[in-house]
Protein backbone atom coordinates (compact mmCIF):
# COMPACT_ATOMS: atom_id res chain seq x y z
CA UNK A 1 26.21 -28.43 125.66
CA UNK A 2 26.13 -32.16 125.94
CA UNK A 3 27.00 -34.01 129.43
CA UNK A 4 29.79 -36.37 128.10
CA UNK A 5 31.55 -32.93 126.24
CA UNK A 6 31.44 -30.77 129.65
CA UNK A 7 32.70 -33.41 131.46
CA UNK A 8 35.43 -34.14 128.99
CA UNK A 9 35.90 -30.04 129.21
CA UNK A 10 35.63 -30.21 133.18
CA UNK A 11 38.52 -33.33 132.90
CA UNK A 12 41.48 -30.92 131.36
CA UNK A 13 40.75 -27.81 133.54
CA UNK A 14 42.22 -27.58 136.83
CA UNK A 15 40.35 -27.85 140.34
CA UNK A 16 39.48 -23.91 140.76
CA UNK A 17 38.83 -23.70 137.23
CA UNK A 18 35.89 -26.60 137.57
CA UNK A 19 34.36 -24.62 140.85
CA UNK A 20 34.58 -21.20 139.34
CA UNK A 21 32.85 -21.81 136.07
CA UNK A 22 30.44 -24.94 136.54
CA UNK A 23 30.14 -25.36 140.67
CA UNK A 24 29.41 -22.05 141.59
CA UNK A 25 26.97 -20.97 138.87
CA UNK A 26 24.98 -23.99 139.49
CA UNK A 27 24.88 -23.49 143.16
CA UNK A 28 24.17 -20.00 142.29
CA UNK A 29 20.81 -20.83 139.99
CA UNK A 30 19.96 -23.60 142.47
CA UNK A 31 19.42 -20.77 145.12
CA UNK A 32 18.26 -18.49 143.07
CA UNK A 33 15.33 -21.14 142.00
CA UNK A 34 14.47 -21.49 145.23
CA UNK A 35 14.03 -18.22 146.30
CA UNK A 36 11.48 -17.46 143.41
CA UNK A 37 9.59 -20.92 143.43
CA UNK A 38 9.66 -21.71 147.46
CA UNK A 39 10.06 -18.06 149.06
CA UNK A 40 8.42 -16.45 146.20
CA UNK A 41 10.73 -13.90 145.90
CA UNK A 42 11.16 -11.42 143.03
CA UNK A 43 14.22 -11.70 140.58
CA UNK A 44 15.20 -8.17 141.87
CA UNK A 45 14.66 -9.31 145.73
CA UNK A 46 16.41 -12.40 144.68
CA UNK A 47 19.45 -10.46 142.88
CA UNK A 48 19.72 -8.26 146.21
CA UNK A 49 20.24 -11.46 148.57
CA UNK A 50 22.71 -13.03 146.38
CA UNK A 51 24.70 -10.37 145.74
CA UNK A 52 24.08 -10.50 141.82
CA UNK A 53 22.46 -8.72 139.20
CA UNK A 54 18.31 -8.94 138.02
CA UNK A 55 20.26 -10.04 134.37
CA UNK A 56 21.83 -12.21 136.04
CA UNK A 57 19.02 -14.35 137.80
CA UNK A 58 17.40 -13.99 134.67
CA UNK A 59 19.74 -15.69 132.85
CA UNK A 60 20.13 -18.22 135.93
CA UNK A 61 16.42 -19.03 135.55
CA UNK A 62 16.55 -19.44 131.39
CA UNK A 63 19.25 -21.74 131.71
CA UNK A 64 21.87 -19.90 129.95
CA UNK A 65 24.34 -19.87 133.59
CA UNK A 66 24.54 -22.52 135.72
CA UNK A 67 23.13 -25.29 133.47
CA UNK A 68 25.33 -28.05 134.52
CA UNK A 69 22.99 -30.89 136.64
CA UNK A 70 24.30 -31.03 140.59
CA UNK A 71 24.95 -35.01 140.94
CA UNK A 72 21.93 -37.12 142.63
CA UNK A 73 21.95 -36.57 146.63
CA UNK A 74 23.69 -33.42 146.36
CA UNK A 75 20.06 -31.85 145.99
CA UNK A 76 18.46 -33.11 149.09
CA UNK A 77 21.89 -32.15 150.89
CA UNK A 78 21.43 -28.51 149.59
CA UNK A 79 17.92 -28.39 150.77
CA UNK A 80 18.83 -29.61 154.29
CA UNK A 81 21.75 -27.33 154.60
């Protein structure tokens, strides 16, 4: 999906809306990618701390959840947190 289109999407959707469907699942594959590339975890051990499902992480990992891009200088303020 291109950037300008979800944020055109993102524009006419109200506040918990945004958060629900874009926020979340990118804060979601964010964690999850760091928990199999830094912690080398598995997908299942990975699924178990988050609360999710293996498919899930899978898809997290493919791309197909949580593909939005977090905004520059959220990332390092993730990492620190």
């Amino acid at each position: 999906m291109p950037e300008q289109f979800l944020f055109r999407e993102m524009n006419t959707k109200v506040p918990c809306e945004v958060i629900t469907w874009y926020l979340l699942p990118a804060i979601r594959r964010k964690l999850a990618l760091i928990l199999l590339g830094t912690h080398h975890t598995s997908q299942a051990e990975a699924a178990r701390l988050l609360d999710l499902s293996d498919a899930a992480i899978s898809q997290y990992v493919s791309k197909k959840r949580g593909g939005i891009k977090i905004p520059i200088g959220w990332d390092q303020d993730f990492q620190d947190a």
